[in-house]
Every structure is written in structure tokens, then in C-alpha cells.
N, C-alpha and C. Protein backbone atom coordinates (compact mmCIF):
# COMPACT_ATOMS: atom_id res chain seq x y z
N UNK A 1 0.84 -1.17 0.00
CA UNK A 1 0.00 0.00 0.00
C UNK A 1 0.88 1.23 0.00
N UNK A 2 0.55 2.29 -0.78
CA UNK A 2 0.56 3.43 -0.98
C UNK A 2 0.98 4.03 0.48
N UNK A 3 2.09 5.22 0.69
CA UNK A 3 1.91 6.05 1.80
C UNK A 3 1.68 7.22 1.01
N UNK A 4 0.93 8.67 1.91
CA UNK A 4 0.67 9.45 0.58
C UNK A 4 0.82 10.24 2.30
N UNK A 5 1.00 11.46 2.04
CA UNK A 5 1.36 12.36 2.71
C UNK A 5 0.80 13.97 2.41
N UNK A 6 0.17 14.28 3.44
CA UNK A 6 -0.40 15.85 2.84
C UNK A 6 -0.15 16.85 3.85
N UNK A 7 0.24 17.73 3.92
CA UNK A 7 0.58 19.19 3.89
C UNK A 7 -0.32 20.13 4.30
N UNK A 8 -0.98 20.61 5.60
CA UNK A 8 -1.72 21.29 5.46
C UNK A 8 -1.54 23.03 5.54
N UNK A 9 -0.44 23.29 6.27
CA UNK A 9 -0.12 24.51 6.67
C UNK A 9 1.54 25.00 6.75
N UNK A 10 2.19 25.76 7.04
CA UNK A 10 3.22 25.93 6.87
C UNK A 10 3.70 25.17 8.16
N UNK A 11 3.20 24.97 9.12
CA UNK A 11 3.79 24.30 10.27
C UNK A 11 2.56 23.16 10.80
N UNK A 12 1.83 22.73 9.87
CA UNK A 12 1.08 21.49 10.56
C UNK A 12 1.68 20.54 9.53
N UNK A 13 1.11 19.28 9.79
CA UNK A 13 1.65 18.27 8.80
C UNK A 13 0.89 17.05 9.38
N UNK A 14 -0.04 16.38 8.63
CA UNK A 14 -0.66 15.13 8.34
C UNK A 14 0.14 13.97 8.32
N UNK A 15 0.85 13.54 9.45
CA UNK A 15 1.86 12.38 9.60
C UNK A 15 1.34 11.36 8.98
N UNK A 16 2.39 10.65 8.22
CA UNK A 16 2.23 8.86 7.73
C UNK A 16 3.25 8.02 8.64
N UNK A 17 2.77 7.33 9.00
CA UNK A 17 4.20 6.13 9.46
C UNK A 17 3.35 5.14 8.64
N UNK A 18 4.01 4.17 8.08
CA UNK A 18 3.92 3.26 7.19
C UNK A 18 4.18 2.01 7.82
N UNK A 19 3.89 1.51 9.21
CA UNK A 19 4.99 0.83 9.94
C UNK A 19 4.32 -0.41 9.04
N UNK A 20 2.38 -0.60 9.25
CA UNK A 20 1.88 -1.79 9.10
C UNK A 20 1.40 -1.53 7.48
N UNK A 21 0.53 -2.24 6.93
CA UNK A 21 -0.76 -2.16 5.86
C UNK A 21 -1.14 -1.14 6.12
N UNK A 22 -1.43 -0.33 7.07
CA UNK A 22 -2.75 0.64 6.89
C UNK A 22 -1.76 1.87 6.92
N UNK A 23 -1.41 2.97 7.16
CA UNK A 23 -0.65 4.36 7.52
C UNK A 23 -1.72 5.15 8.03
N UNK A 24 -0.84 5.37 9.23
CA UNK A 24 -1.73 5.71 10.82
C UNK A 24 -1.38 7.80 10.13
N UNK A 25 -2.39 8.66 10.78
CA UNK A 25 -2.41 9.97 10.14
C UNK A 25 -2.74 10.23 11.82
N UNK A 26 -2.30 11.60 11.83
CA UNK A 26 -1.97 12.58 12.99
C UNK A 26 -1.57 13.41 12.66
N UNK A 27 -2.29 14.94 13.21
CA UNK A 27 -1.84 15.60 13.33
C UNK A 27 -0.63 16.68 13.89
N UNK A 28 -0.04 17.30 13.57
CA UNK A 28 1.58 17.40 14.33
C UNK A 28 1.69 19.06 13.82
N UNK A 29 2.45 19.61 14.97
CA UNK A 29 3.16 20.66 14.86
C UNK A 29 4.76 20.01 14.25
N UNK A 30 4.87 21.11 13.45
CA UNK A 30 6.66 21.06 12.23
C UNK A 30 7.44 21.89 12.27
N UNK A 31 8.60 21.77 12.73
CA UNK A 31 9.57 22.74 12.70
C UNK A 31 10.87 22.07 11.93
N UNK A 32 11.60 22.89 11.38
CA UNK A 32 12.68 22.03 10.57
C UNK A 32 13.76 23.02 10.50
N UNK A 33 15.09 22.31 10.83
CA UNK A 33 16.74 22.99 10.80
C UNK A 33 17.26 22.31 9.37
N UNK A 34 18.07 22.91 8.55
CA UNK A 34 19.33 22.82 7.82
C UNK A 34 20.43 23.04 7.57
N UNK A 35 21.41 22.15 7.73
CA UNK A 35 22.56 22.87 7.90
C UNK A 35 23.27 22.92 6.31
N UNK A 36 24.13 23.59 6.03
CA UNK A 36 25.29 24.36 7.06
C UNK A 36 24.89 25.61 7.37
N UNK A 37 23.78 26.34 6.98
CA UNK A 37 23.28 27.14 6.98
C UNK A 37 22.65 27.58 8.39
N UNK A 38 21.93 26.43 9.15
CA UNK A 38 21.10 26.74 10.04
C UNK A 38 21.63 25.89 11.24
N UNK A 39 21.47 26.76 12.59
CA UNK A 39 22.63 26.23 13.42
C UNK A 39 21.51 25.12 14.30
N UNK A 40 21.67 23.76 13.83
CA UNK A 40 20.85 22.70 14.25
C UNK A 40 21.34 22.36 15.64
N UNK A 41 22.63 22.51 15.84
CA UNK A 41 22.98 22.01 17.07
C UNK A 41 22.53 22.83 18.49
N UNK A 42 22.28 24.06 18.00
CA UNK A 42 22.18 24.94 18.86
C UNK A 42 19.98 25.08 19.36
N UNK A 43 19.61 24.58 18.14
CA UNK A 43 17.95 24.34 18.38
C UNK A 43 17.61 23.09 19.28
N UNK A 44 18.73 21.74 19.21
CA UNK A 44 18.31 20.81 19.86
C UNK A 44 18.87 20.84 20.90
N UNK A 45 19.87 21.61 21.28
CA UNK A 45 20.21 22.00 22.65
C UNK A 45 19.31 22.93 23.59
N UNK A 46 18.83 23.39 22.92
CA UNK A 46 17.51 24.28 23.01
C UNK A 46 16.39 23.30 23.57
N UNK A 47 16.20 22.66 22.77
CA UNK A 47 14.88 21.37 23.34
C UNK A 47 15.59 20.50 24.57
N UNK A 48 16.87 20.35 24.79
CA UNK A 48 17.20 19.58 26.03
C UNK A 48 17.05 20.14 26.98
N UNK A 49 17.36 21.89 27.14
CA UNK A 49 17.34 22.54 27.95
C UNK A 49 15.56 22.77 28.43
N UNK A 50 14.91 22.66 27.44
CA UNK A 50 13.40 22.94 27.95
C UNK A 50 12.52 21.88 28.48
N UNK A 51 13.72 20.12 28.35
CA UNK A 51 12.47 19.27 28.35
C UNK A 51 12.46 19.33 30.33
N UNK A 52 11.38 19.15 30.72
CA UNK A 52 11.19 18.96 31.71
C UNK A 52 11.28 17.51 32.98
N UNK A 53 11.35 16.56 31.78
CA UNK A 53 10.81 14.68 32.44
C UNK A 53 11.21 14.17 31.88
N UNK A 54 11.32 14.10 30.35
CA UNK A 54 12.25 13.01 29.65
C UNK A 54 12.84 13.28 28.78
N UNK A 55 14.12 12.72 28.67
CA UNK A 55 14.81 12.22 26.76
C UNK A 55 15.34 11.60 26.86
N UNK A 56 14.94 10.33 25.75
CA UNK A 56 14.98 9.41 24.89
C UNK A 56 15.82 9.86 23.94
N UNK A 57 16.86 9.01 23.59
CA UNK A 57 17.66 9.56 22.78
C UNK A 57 18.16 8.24 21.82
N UNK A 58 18.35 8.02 20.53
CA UNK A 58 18.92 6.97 19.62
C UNK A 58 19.96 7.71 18.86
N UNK A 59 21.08 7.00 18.66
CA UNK A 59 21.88 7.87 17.89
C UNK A 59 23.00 6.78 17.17
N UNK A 60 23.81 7.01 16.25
CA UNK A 60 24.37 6.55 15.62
C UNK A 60 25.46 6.78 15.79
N UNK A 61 26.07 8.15 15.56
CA UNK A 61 27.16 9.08 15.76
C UNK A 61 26.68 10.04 16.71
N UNK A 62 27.74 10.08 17.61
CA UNK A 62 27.67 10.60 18.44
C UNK A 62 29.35 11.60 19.08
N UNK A 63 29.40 12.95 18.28
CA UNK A 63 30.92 13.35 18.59
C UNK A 63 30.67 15.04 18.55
N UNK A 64 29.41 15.72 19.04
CA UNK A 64 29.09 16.38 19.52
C UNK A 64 29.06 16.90 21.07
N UNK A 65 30.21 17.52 21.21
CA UNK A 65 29.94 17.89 22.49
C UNK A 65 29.15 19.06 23.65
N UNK A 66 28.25 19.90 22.33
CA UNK A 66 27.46 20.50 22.75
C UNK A 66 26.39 20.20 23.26
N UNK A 67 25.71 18.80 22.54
CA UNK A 67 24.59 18.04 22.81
C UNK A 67 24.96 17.23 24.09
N UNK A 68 26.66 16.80 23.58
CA UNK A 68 26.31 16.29 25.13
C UNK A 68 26.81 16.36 26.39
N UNK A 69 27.22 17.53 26.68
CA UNK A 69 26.76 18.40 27.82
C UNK A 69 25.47 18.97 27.92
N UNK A 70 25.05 19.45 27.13
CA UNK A 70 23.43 19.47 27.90
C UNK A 70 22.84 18.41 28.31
N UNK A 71 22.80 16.91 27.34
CA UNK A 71 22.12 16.24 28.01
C UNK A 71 22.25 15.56 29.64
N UNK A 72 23.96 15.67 29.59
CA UNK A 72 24.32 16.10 31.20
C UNK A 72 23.84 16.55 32.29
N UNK A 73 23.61 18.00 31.40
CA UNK A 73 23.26 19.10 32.34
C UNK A 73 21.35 18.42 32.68
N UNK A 74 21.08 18.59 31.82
CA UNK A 74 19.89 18.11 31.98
C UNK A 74 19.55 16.69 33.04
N UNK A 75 20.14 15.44 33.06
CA UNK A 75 20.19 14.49 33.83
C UNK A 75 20.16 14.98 35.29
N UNK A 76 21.32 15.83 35.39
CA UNK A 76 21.97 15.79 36.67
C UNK A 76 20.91 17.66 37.57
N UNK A 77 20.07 18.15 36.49
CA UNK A 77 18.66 18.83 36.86
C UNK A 77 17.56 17.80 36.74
N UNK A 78 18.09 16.41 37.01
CA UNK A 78 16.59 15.97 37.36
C UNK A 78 15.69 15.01 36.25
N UNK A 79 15.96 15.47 34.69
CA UNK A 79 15.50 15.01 33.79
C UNK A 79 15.61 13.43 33.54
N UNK A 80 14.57 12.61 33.41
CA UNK A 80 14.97 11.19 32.99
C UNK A 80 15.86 11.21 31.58
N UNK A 81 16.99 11.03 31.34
CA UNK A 81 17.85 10.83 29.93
C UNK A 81 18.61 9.21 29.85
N UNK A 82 17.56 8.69 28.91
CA UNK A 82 18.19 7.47 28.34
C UNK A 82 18.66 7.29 27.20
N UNK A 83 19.82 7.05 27.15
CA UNK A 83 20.50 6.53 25.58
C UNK A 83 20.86 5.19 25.02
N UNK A 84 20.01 5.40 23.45
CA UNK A 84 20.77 4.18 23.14
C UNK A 84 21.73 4.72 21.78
N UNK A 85 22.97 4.13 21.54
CA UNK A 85 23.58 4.18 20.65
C UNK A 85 24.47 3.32 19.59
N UNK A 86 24.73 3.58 18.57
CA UNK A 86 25.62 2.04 17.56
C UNK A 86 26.76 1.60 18.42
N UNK A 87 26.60 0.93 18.31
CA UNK A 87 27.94 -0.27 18.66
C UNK A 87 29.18 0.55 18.37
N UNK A 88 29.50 1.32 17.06
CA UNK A 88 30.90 2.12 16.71
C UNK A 88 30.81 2.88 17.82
N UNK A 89 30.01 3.38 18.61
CA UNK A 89 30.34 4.56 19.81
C UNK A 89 31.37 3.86 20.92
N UNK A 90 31.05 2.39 20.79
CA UNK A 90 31.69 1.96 22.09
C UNK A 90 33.13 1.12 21.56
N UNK A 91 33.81 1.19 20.20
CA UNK A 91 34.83 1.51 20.04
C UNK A 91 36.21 2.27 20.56
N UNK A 92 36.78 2.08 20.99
CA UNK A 92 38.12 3.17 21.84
C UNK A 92 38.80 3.55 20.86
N UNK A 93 38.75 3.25 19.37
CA UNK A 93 39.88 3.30 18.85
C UNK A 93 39.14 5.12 17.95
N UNK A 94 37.66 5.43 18.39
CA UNK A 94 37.02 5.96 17.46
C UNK A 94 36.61 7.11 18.54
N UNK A 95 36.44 8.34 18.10
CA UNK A 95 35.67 9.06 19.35
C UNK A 95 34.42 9.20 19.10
N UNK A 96 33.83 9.41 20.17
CA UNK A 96 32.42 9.50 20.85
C UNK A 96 32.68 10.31 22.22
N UNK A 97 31.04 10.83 22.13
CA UNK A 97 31.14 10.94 23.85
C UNK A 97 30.01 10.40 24.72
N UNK A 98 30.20 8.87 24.22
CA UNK A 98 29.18 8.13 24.81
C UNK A 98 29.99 7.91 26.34
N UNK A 99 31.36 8.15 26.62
CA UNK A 99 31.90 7.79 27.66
C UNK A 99 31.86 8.67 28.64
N UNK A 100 31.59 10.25 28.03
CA UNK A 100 31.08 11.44 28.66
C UNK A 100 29.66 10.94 29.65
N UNK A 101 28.90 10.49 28.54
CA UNK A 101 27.44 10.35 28.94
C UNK A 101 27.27 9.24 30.32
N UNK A 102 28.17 8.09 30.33
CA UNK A 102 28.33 7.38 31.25
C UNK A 102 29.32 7.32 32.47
N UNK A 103 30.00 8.49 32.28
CA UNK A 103 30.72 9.08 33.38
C UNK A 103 29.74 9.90 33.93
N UNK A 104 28.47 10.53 33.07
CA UNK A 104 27.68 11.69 33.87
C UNK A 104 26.55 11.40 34.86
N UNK A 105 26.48 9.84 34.74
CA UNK A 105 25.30 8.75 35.26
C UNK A 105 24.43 8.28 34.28
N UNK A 106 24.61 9.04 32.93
CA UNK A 106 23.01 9.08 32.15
C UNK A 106 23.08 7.08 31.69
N UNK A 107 21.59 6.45 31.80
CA UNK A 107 22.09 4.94 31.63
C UNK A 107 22.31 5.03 29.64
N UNK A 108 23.19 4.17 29.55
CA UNK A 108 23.27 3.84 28.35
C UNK A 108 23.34 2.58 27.65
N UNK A 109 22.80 2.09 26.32
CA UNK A 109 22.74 0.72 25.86
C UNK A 109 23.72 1.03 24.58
N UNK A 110 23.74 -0.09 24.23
CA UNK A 110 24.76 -0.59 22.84
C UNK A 110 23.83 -1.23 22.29
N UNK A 111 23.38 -0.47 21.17
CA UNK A 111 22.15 -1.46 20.07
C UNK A 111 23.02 -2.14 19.02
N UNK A 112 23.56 -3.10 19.72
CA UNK A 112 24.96 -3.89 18.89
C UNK A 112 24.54 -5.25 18.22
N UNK A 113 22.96 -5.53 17.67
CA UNK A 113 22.44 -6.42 17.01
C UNK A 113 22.30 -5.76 15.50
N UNK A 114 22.12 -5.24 15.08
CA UNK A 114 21.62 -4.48 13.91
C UNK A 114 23.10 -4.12 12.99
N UNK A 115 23.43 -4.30 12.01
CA UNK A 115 24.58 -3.76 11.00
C UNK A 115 25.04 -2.63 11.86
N UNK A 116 24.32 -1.48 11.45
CA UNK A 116 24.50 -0.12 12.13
C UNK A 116 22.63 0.15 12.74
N UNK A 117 22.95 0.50 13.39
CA UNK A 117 22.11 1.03 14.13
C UNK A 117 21.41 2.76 13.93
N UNK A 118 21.19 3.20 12.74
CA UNK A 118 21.36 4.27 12.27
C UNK A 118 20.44 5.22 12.55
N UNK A 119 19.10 4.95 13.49
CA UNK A 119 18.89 6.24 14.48
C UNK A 119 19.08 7.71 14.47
N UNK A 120 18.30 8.67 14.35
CA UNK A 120 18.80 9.70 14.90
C UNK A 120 17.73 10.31 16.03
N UNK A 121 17.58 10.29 16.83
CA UNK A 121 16.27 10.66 17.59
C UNK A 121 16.65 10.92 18.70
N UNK A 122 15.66 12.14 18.95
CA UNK A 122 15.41 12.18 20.40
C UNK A 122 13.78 12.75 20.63
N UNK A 123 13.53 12.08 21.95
CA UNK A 123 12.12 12.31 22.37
C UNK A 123 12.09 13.07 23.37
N UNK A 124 10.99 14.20 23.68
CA UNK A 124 11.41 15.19 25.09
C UNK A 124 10.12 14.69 25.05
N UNK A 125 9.84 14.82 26.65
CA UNK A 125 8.47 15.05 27.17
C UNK A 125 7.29 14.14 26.52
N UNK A 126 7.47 13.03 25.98
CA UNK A 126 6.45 12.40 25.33
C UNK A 126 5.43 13.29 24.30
N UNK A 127 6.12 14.15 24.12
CA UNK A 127 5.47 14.97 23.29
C UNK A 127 5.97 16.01 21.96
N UNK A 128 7.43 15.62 21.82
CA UNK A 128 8.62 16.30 20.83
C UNK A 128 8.96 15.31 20.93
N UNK A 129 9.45 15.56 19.38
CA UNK A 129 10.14 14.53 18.66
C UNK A 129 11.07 15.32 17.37
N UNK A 130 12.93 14.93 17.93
CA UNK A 130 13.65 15.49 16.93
C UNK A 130 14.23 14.43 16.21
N UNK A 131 14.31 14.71 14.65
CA UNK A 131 14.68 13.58 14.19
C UNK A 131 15.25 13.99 12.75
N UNK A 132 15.60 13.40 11.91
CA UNK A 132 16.26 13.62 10.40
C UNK A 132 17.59 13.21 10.25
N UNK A 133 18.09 13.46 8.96
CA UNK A 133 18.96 12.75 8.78
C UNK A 133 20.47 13.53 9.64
N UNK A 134 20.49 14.61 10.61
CA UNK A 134 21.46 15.16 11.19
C UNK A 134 21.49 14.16 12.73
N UNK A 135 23.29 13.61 12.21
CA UNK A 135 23.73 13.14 13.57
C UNK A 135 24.14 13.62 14.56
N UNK A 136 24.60 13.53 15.91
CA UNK A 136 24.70 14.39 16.66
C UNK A 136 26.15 14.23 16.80
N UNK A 137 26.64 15.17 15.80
CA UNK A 137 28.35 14.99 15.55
C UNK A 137 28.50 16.74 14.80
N UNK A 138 29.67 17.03 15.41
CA UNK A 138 30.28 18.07 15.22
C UNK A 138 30.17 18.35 13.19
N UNK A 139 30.09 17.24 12.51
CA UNK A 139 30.38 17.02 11.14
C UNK A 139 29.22 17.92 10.71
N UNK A 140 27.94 17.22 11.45
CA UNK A 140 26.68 17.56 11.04
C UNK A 140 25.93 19.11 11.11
N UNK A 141 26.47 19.74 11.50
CA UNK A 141 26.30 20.75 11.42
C UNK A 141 27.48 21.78 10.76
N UNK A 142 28.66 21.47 10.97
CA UNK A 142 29.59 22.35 10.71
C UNK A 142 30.64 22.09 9.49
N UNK A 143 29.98 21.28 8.36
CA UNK A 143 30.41 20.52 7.15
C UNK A 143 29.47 19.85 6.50
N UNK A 144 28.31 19.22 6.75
CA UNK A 144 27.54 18.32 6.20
C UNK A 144 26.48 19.13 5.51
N UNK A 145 25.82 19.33 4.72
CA UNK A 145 24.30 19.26 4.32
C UNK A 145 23.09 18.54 5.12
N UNK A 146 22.55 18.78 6.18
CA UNK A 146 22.09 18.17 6.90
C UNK A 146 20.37 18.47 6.87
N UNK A 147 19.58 17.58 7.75
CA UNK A 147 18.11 18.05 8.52
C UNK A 147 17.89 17.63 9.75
N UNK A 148 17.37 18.45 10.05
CA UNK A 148 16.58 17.67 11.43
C UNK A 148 15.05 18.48 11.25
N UNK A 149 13.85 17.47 11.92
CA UNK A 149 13.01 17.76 11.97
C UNK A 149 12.49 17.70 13.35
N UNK A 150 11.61 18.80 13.90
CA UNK A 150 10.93 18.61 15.11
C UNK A 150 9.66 18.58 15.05
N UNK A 151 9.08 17.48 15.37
CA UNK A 151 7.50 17.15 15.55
C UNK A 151 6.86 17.24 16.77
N UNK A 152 6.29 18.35 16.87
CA UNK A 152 5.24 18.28 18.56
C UNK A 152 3.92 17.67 18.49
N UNK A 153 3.76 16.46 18.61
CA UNK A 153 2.83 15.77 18.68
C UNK A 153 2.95 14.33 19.44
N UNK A 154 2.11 14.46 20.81
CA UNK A 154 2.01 13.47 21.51
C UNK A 154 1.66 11.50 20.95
N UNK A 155 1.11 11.96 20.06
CA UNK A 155 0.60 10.73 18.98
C UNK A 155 2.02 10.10 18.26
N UNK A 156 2.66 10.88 17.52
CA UNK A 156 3.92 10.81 17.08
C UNK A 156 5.07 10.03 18.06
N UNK A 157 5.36 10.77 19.35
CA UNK A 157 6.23 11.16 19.93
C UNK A 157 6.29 9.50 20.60
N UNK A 158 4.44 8.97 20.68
CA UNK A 158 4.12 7.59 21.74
C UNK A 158 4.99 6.32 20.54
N UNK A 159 4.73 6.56 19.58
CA UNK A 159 5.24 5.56 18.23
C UNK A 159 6.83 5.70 18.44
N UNK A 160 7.59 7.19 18.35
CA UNK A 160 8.87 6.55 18.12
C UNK A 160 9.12 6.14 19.40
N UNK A 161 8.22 6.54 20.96
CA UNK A 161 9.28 5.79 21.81
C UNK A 161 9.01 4.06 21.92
N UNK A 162 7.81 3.99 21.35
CA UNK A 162 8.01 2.57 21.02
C UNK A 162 8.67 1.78 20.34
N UNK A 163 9.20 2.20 19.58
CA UNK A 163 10.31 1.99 19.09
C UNK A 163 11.55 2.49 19.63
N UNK A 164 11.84 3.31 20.66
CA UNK A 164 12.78 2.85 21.35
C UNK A 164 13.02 2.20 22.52
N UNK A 165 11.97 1.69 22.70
CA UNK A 165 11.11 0.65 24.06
C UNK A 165 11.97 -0.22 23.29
N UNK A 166 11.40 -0.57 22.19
CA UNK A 166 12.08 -2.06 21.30
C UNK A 166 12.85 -2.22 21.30
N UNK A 167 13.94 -0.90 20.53
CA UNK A 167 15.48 -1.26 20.62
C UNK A 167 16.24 -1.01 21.90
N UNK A 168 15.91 -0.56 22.56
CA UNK A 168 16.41 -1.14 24.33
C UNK A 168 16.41 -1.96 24.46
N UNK A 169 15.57 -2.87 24.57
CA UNK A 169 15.20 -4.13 25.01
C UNK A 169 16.05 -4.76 23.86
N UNK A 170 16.68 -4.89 22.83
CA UNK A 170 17.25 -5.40 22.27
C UNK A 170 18.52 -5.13 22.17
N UNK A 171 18.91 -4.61 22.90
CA UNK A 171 20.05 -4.04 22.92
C UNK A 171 20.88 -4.16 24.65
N UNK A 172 21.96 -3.85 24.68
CA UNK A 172 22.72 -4.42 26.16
C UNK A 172 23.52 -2.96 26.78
N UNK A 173 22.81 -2.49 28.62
CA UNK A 173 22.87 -2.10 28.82
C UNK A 173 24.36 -1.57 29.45
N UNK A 174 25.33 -0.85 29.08
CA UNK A 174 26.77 -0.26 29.16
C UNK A 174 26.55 0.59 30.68
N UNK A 175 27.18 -0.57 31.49
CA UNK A 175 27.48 -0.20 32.75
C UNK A 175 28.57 0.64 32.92
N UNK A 176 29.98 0.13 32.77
CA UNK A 176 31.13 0.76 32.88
C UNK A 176 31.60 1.40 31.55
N UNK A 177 32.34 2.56 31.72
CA UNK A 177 33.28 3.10 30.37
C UNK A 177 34.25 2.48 30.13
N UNK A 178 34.09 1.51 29.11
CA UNK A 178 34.96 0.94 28.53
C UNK A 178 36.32 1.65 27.78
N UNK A 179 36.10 3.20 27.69
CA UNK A 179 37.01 3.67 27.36
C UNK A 179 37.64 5.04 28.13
N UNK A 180 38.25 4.52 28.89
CA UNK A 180 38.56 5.19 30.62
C UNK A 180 39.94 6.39 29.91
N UNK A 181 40.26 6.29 28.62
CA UNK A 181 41.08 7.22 28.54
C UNK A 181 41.17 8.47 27.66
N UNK A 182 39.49 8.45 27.43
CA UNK A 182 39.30 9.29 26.47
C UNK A 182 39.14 10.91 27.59
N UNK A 183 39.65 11.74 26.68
CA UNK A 183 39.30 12.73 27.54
C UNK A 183 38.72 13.82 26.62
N UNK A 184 38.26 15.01 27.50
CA UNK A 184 36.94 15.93 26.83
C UNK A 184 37.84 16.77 26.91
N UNK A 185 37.17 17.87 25.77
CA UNK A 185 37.51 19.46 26.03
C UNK A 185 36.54 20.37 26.29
């Protein structure tokens, strides 16, 4: 079956997810970054700083250190912040600052079943949802051609965390920093 997608306003948007046969429709608030042009890193740091209760976070690449100190900052004010990320994060030979994130308390998994694990998401508040093809890596904003999209819609927001309900659960939870010698700037 067909997914067909319609457009109603400059910032609403008639969601499709295509998961089953049928494509489920909802309504959603739209906001959208591009880089190199548009400073993406600095909008979703923006949404960490405002969420109040949760983020959910999936990621692939992860070598942004703006994002992740806030999500830091955010944990350690209280916020529930769970991560899951590719298997290459937990590499030593590669940087990340997934070792940041688990030095800061935030819990973290290794979705190390899947090829790559290619994700980009984060969920605030069960009710935002950032997502597109921008990773949360220094590249992605400050060299790449990038997007990210933000969807405010509670309907939306319940789907992708079910899907990251899933890949948690499929994935193995990273107690210790396996890479004890990486250091930040």
C-alpha cells in the first residue's frame, strides 16, 4: 500500500508512518533545521534545555559535544535521559562521547544487534520529537548538508518511543566506560 502524505499549513503536517498495511495519520506541529546554513545544534540543545521529564535519545554518531553536555546538564537537573547508541560509539579506537554520557550517570545501551544502528532521535516530554537525517556529531552541522526535523505531537512522539522501548530491550545495557582514557575538552 501506498503512503501518501499531505501538507496542510506551513507548520502542521498530516503524519504517515507506514509501519503496518494501513498508515496511521496525525496531526503534528513542524519545525525544521538545515545545515550548514542553520545552526541545528544549537535548536536541539535548546529542546534539552526545555524538556522537563524526559529524553529518549537513539543515535548513531555521536561526537558532539554541545549536545552532550546538555544532556548532562539536563540528567543531573533531574530530567529522565536514556541513551541508546551504535555499537561504533563503544569503540576506543574511534571518538564519541558516549563515555562522557556514562561518566555523567546518564544509563546507556549498545544497540549492537543491527549492521548499524542508524537512528537519529530524540524524544522530550512524550510529546517532541527530533529527528532527520542530522547526527549528533560536530560534522553535522559544521560541514555536512544536513536536517533535522521537530514534531510536537504526543501521537507521534508515543510511536517513536516505542520503538525505542524495542530497541532497548534489544540491545545491552553499558554499565562501565569501557574507554577510561578518552578525555573531553
Amino acid at each position: 500500500m501506498k503512503c501518501r502524505h499531505l501538507l496542510f499549513a506551513p507548520l502542521f503536517l498530516v503524519f504517515t508512518a507506514c509501519a503496518g498495511a494501513t498508515p496511521q495519520f496525525s496531526a503534528a506541529q513542524i519545525a525544521v533545521c538545515f545545515t550548514p546554513n542553520g545552526d541545528c545544534t544549537a535548536q536541539i540543545v535548546n529542546q534539552i534545555n526545555a524538556a522537563q521529564k524526559n529524553i529518549y535519545v537513539q543515535a548513531y554518531s555521536f561526537t558532539s559535544g554541545k549536545i552532550a553536555y546538555a544532556l548532562v546538564r539536563a540528567f543531573k537537573r533531574g530530567v529522565d535521559v536514556k541513551v541508546i547508541l551504535d555499537k561504533s560509539n563503544f569503540n576506543c579506537s574511534q571518538f564519541s562521547f558516549s563515555s562522557l554520557l556514562i561518566r555523567g550517570g546518564i544509563p546507556v545501551w549498545n544497540d549492537y544487534i543491527p549492521n548499524i544502528a542508524h537512528n537519529k532521535v530524540m524524544i522530550f516530554d512524550n510529546h517532541m520529537v527530533e529527528t532527520g537525517s542530522f547526527n549528533f556529531t560536530k560534522a553535522a552541522q559544521n560541514s555536512n548538508a544536513e536536517n533535522t526535523v521537530f514534531i510536537k505531537s504526543a501521537a507521534i512522539s508515543n510511536q517513536f518511543l516505542q520503538n525505542w522501548q524495542h530497541r532497548q530491550h534489544a540491545s545491552k545495557q553499558v554499565l562501565t566506560d569501557s574507554c577510561p582514557s578518552r578525555h573531553y575538552y
